[in-house]
PDB file of N, CA and C in Angstrom:
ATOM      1  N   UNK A   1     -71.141 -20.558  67.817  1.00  0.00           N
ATOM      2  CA  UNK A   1     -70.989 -19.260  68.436  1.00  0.00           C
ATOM      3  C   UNK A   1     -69.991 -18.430  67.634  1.00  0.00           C
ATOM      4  N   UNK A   2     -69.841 -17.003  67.778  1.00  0.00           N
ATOM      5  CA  UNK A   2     -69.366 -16.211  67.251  1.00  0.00           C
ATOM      6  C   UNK A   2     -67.822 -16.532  67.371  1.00  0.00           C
ATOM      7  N   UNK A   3     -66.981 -16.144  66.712  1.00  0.00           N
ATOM      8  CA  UNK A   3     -65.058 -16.775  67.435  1.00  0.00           C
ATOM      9  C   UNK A   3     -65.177 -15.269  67.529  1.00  0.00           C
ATOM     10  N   UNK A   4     -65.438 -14.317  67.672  1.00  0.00           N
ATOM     11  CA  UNK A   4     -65.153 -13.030  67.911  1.00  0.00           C
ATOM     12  C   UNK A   4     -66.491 -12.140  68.065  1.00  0.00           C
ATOM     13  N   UNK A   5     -66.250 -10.824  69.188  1.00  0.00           N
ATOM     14  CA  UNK A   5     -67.443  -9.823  68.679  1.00  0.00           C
ATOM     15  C   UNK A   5     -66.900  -9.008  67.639  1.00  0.00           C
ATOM     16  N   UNK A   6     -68.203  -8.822  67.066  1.00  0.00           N
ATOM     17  CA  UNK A   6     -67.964  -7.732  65.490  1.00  0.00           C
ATOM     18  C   UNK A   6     -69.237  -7.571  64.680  1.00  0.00           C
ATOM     19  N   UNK A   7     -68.560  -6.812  63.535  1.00  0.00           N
ATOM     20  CA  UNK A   7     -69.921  -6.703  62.544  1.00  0.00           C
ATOM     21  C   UNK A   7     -70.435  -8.044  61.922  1.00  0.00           C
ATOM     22  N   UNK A   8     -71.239  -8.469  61.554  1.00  0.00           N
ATOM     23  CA  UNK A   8     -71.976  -9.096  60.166  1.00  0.00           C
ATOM     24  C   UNK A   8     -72.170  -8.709  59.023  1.00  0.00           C
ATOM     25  N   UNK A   9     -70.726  -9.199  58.001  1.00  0.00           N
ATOM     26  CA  UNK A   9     -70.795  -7.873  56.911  1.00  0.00           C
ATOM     27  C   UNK A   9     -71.441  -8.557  55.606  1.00  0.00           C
ATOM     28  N   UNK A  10     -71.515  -9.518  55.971  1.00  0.00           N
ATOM     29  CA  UNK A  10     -71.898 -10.562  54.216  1.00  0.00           C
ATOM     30  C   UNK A  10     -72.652 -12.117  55.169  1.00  0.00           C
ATOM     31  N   UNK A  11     -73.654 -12.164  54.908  1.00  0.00           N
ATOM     32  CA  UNK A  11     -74.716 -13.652  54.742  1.00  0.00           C
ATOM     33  C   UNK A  11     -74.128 -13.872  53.919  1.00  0.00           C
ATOM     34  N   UNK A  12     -73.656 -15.310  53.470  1.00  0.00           N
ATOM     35  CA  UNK A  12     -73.408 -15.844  52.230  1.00  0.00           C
ATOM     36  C   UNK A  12     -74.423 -17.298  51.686  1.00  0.00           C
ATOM     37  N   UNK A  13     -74.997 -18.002  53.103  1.00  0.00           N
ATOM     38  CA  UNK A  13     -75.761 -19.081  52.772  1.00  0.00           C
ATOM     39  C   UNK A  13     -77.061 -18.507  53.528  1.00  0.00           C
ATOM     40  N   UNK A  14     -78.380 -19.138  53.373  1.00  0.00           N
ATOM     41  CA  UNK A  14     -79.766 -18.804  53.949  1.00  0.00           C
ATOM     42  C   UNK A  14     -80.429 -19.854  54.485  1.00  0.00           C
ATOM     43  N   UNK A  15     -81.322 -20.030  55.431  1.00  0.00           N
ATOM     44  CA  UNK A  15     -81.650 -21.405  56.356  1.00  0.00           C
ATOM     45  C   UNK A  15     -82.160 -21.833  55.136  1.00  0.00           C
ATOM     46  N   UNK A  16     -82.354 -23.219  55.449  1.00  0.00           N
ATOM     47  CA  UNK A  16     -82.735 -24.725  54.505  1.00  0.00           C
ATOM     48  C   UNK A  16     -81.391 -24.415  53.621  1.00  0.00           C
ATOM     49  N   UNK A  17     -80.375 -23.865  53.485  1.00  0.00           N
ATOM     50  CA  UNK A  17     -79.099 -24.074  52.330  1.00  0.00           C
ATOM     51  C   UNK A  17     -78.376 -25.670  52.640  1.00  0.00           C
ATOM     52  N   UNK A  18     -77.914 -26.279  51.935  1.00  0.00           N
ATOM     53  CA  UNK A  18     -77.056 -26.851  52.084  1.00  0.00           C
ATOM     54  C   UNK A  18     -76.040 -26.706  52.091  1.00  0.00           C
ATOM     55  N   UNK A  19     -74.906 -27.588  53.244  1.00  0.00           N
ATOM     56  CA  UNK A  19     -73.590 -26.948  52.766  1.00  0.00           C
ATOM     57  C   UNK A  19     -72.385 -28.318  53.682  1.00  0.00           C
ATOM     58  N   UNK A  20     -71.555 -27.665  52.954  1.00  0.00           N
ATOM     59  CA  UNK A  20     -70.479 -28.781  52.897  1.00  0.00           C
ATOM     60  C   UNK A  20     -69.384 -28.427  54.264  1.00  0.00           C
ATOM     61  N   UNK A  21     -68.870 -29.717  55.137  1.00  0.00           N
ATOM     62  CA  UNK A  21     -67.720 -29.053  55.633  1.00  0.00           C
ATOM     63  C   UNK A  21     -66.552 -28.141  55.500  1.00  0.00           C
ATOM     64  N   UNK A  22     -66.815 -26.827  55.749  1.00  0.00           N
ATOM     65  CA  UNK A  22     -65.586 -26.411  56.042  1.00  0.00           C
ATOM     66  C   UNK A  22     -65.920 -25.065  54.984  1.00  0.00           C
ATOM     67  N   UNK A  23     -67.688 -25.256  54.494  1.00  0.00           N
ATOM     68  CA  UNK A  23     -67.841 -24.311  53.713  1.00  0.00           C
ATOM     69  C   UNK A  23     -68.035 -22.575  54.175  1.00  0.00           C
ATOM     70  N   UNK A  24     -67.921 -21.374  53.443  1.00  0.00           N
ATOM     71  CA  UNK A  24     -68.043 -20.170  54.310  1.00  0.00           C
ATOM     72  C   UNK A  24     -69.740 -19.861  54.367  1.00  0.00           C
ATOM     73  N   UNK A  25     -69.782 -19.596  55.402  1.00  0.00           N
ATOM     74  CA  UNK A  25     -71.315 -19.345  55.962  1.00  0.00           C
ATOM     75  C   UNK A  25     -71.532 -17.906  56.012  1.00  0.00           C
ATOM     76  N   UNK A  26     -70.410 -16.974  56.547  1.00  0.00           N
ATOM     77  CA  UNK A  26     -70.941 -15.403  56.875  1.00  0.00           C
ATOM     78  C   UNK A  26     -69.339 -14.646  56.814  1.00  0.00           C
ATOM     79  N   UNK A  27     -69.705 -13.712  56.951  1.00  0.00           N
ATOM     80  CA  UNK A  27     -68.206 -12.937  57.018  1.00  0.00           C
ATOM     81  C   UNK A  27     -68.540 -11.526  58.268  1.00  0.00           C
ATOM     82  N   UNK A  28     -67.724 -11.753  59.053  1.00  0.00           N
ATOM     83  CA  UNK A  28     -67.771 -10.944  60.382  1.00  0.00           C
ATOM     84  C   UNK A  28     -66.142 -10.241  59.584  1.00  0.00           C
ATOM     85  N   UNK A  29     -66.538  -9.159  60.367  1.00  0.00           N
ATOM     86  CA  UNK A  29     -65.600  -7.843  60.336  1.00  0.00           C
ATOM     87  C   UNK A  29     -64.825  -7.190  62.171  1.00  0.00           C
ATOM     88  N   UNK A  30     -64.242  -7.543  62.481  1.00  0.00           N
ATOM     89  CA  UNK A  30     -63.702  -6.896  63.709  1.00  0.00           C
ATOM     90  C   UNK A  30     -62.844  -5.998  63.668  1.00  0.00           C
ATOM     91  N   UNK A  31     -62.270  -5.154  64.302  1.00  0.00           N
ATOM     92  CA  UNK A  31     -60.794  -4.614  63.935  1.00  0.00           C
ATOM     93  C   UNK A  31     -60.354  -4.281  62.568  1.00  0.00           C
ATOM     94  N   UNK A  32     -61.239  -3.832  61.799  1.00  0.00           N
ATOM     95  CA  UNK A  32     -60.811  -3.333  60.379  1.00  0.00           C
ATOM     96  C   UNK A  32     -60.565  -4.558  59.748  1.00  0.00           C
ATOM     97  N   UNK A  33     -60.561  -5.985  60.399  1.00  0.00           N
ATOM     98  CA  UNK A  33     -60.153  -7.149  59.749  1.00  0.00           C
ATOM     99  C   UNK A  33     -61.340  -8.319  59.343  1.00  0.00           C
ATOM    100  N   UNK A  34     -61.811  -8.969  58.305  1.00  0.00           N
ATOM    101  CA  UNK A  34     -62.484  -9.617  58.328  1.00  0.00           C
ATOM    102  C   UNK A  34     -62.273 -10.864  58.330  1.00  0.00           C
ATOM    103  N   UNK A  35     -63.511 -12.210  58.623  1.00  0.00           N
ATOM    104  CA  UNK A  35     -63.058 -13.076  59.525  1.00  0.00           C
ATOM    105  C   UNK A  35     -64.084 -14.165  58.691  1.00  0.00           C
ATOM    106  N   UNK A  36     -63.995 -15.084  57.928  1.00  0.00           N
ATOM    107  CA  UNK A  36     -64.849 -16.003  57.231  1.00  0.00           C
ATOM    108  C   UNK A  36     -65.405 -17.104  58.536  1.00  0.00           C
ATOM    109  N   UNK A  37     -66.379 -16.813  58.714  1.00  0.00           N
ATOM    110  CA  UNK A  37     -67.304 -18.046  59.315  1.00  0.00           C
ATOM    111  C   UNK A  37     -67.709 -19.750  58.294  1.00  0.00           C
ATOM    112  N   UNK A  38     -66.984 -20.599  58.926  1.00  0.00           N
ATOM    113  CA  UNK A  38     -67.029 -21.463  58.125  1.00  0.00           C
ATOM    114  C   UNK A  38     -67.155 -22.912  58.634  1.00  0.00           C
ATOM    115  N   UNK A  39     -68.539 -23.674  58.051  1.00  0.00           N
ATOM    116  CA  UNK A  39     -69.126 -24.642  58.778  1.00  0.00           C
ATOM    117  C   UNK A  39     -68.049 -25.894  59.109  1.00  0.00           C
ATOM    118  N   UNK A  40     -68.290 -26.335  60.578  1.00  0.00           N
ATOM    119  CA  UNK A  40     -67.607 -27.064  61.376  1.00  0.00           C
ATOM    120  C   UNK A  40     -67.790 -28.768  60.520  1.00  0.00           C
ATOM    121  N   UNK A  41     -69.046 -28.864  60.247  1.00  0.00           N
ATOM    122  CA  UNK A  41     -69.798 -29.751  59.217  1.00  0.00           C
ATOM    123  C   UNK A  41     -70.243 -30.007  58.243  1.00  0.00           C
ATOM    124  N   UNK A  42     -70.748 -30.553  57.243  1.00  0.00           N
ATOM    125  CA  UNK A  42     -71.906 -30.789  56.878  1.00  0.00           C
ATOM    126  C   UNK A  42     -73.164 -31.049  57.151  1.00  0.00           C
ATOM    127  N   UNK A  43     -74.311 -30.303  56.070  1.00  0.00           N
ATOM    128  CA  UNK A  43     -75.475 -30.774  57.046  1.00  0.00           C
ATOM    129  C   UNK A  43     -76.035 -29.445  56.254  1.00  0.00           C
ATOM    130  N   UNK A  44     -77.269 -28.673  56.834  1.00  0.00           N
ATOM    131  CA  UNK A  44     -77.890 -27.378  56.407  1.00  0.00           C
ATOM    132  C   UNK A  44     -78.199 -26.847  57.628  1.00  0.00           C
ATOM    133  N   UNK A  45     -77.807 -25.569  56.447  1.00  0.00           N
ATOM    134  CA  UNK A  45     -78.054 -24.381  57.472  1.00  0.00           C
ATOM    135  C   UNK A  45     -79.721 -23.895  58.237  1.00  0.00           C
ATOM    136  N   UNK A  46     -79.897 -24.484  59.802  1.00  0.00           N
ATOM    137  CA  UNK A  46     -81.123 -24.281  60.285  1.00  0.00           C
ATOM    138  C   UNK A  46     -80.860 -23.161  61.155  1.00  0.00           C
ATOM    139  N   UNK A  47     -81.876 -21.842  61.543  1.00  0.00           N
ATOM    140  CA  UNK A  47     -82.022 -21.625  62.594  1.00  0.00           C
ATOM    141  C   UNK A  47     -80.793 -20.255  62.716  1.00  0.00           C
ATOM    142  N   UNK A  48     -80.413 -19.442  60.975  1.00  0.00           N
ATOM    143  CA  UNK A  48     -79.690 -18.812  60.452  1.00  0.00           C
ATOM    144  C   UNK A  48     -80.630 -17.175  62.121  1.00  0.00           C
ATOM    145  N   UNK A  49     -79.433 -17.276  62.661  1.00  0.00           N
ATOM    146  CA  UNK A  49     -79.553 -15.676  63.921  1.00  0.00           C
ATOM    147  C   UNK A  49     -79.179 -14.236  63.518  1.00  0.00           C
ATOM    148  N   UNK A  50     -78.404 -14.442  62.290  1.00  0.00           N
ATOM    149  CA  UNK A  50     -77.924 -12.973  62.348  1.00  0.00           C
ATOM    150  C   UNK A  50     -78.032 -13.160  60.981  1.00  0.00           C
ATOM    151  N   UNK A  51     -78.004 -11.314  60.735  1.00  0.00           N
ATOM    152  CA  UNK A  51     -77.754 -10.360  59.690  1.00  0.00           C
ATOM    153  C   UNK A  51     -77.259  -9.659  58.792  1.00  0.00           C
ATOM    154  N   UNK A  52     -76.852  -9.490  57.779  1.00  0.00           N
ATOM    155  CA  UNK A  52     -76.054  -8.091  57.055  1.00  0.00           C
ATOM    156  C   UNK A  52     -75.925  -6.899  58.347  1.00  0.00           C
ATOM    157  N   UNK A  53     -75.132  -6.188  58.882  1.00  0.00           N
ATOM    158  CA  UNK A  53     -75.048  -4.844  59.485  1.00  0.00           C
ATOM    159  C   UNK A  53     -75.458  -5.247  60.553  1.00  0.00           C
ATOM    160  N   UNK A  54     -75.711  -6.413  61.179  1.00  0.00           N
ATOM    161  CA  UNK A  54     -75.794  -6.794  62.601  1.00  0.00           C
ATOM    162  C   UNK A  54     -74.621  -7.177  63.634  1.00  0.00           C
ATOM    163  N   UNK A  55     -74.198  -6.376  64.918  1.00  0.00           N
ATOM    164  CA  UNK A  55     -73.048  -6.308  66.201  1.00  0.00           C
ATOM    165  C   UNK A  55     -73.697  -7.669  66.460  1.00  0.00           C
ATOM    166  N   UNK A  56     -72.373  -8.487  66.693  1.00  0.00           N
ATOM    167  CA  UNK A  56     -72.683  -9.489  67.478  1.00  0.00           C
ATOM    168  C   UNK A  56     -71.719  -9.364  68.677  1.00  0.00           C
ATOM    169  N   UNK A  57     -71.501 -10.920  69.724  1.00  0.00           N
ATOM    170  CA  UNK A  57     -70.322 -10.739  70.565  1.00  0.00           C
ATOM    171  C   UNK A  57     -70.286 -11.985  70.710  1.00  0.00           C
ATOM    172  N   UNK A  58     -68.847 -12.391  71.424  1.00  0.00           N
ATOM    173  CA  UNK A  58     -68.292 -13.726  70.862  1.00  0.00           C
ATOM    174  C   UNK A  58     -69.354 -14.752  71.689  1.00  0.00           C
ATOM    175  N   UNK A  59     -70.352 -14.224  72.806  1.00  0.00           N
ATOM    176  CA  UNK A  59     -71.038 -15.031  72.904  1.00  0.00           C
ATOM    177  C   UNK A  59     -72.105 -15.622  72.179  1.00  0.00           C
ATOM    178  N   UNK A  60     -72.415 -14.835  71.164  1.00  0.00           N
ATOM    179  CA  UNK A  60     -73.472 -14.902  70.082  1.00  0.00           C
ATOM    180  C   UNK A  60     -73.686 -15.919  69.472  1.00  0.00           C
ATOM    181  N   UNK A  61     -74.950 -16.734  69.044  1.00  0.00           N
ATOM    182  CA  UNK A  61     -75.384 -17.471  68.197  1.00  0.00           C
ATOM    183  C   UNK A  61     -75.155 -17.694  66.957  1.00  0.00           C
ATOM    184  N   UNK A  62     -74.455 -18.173  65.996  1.00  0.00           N
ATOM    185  CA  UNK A  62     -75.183 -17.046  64.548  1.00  0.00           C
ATOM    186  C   UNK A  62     -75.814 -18.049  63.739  1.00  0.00           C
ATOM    187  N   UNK A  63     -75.556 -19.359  63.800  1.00  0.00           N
ATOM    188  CA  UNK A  63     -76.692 -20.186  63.103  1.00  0.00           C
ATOM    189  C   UNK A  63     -76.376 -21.488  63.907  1.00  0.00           C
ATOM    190  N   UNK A  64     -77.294 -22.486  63.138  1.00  0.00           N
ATOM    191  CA  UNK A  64     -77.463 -23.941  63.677  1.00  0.00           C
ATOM    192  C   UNK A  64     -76.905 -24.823  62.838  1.00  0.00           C
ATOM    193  N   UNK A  65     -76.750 -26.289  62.554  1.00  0.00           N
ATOM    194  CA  UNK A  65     -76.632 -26.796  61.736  1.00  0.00           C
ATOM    195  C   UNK A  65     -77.649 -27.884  61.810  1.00  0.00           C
ATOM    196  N   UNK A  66     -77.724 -28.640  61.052  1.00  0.00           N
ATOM    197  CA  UNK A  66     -78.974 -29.818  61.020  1.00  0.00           C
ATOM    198  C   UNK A  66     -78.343 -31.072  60.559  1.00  0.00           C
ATOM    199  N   UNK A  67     -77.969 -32.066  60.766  1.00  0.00           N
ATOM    200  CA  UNK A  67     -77.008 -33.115  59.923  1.00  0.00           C
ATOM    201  C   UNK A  67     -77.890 -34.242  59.938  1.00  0.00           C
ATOM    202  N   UNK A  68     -78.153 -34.385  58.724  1.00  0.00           N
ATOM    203  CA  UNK A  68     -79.076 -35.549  58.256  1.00  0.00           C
ATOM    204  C   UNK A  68     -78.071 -36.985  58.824  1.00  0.00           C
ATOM    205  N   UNK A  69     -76.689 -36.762  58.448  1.00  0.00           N
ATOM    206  CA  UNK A  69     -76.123 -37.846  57.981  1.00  0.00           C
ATOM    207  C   UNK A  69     -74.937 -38.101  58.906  1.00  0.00           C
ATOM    208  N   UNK A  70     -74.511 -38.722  60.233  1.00  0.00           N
ATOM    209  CA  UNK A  70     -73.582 -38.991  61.206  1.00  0.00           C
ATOM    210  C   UNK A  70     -72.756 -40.282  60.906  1.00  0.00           C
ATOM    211  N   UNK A  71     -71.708 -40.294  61.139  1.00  0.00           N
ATOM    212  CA  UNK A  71     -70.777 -41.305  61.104  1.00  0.00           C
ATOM    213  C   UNK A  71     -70.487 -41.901  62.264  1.00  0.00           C
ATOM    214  N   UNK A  72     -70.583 -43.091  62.755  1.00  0.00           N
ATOM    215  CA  UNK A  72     -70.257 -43.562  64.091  1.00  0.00           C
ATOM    216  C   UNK A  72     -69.668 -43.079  64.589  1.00  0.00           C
ATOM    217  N   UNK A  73     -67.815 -43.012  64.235  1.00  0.00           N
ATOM    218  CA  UNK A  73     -67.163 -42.399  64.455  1.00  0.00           C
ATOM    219  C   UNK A  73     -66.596 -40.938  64.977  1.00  0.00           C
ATOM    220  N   UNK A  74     -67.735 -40.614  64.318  1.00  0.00           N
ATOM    221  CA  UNK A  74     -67.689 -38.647  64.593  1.00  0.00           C
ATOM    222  C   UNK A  74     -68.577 -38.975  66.383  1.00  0.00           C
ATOM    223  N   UNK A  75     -69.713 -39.471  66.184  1.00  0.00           N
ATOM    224  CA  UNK A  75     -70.538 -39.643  67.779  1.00  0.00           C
ATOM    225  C   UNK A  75     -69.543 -40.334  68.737  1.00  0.00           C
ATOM    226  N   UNK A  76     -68.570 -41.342  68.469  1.00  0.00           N
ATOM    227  CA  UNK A  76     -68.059 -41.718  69.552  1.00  0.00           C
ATOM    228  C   UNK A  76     -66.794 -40.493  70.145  1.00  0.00           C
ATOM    229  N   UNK A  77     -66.280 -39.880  69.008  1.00  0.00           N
ATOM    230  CA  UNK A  77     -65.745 -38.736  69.726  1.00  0.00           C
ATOM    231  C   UNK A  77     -66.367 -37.642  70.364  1.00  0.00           C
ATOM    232  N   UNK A  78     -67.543 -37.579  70.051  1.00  0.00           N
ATOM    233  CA  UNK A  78     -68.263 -36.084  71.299  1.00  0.00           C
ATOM    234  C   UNK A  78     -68.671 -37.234  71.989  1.00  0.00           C
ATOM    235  N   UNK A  79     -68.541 -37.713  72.489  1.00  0.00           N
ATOM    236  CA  UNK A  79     -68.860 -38.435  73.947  1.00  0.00           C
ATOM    237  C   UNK A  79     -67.560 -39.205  74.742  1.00  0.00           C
ATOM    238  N   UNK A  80     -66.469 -39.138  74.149  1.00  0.00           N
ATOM    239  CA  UNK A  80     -65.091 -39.516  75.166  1.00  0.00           C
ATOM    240  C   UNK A  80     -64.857 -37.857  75.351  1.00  0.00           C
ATOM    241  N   UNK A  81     -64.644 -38.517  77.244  1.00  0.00           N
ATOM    242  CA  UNK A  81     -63.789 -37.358  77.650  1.00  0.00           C
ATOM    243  C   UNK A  81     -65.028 -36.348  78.302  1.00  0.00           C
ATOM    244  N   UNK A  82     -66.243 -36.638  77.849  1.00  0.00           N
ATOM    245  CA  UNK A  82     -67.291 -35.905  78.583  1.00  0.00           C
ATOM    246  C   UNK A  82     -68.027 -36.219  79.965  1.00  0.00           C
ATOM    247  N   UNK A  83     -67.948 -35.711  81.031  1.00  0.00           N
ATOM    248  CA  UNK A  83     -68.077 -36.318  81.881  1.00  0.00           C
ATOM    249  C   UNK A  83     -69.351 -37.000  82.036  1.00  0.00           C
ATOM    250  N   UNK A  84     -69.893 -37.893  82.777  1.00  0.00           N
ATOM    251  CA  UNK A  84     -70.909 -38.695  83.177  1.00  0.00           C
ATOM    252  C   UNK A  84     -71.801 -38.780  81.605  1.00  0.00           C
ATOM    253  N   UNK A  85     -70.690 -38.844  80.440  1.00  0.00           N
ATOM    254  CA  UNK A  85     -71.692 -39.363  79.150  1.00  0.00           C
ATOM    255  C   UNK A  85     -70.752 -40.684  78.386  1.00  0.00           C
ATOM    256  N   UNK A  86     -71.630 -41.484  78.294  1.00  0.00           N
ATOM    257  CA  UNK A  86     -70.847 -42.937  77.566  1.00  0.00           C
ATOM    258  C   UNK A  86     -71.827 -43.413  76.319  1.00  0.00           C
ATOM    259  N   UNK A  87     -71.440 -43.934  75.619  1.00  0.00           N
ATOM    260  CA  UNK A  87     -71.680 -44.513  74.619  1.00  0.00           C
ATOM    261  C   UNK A  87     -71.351 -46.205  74.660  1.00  0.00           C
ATOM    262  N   UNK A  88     -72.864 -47.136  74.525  1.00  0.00           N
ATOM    263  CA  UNK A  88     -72.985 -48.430  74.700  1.00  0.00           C
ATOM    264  C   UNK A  88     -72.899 -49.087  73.102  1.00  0.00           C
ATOM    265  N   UNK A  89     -72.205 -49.800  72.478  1.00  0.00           N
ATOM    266  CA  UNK A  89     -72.113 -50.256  71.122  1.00  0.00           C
ATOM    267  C   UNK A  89     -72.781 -51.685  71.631  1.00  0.00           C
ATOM    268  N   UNK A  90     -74.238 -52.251  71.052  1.00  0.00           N
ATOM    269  CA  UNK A  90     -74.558 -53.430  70.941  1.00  0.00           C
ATOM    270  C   UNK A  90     -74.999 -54.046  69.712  1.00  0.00           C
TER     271      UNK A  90
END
C-alpha cells in the first residue's frame, strides 16, 4: 500500500521485473517532497497498479510482489502473533 497519498512521479521497475530487497520501485511526490517506494522483498514485480502522473491515497495499491523463493524463517514470523493462525513443523 501507498505510505502516503500523493503523486506518482517516476515508475522505475515494470511487472515481470525482477528485483531485490529493499530495491526502489516508484517515486511518489507529496508535499513538494518526494518519497522512494522501495521493495519490502525480493521476488518480481506482479500486478504493477499505478502510473507516471497518477493521485494515489495511502489506501492505495501500487503493486504486488511474487516470491519464488521463502525462507522458513521469514513464514514462521508472519504467523506468530496472528490470531487463530499457527504454523505445524513436521
Amino acid at each position: 500500500m501507498a505510505p502516503m497519498a500523493g503523486l506518482v512521479v517516476m515508475v522505475l521497475l515494470e511487472n515481470g521485473a525482477q528485483m531485490e530487497e529493499g530495491q526502489s520501485i516508484l517515486v511518489l511526490e507529496a508535499m513538494k517532497m518526494e518519497h522512494v517506494v522501495k521493495s519490502p522483498r525480493a521476488g518480481y514485480v506482479d500486478g504493477l497498479q499505478v502510473a507516471p502522473c497518477q493521485q494515489v491515497f495511502d489506501t492505495s495499491v501500487l503493486f504486488t510482489i511474487k516470491v519464488c523463493r521463502v525462507k522458513m524463517e521469514d513464514w514462521i514470523g508472519t504467523f506468530e502473533g496472528h490470531k487463530g493462525c499457527s504454523l505445524e513443523l513436521s
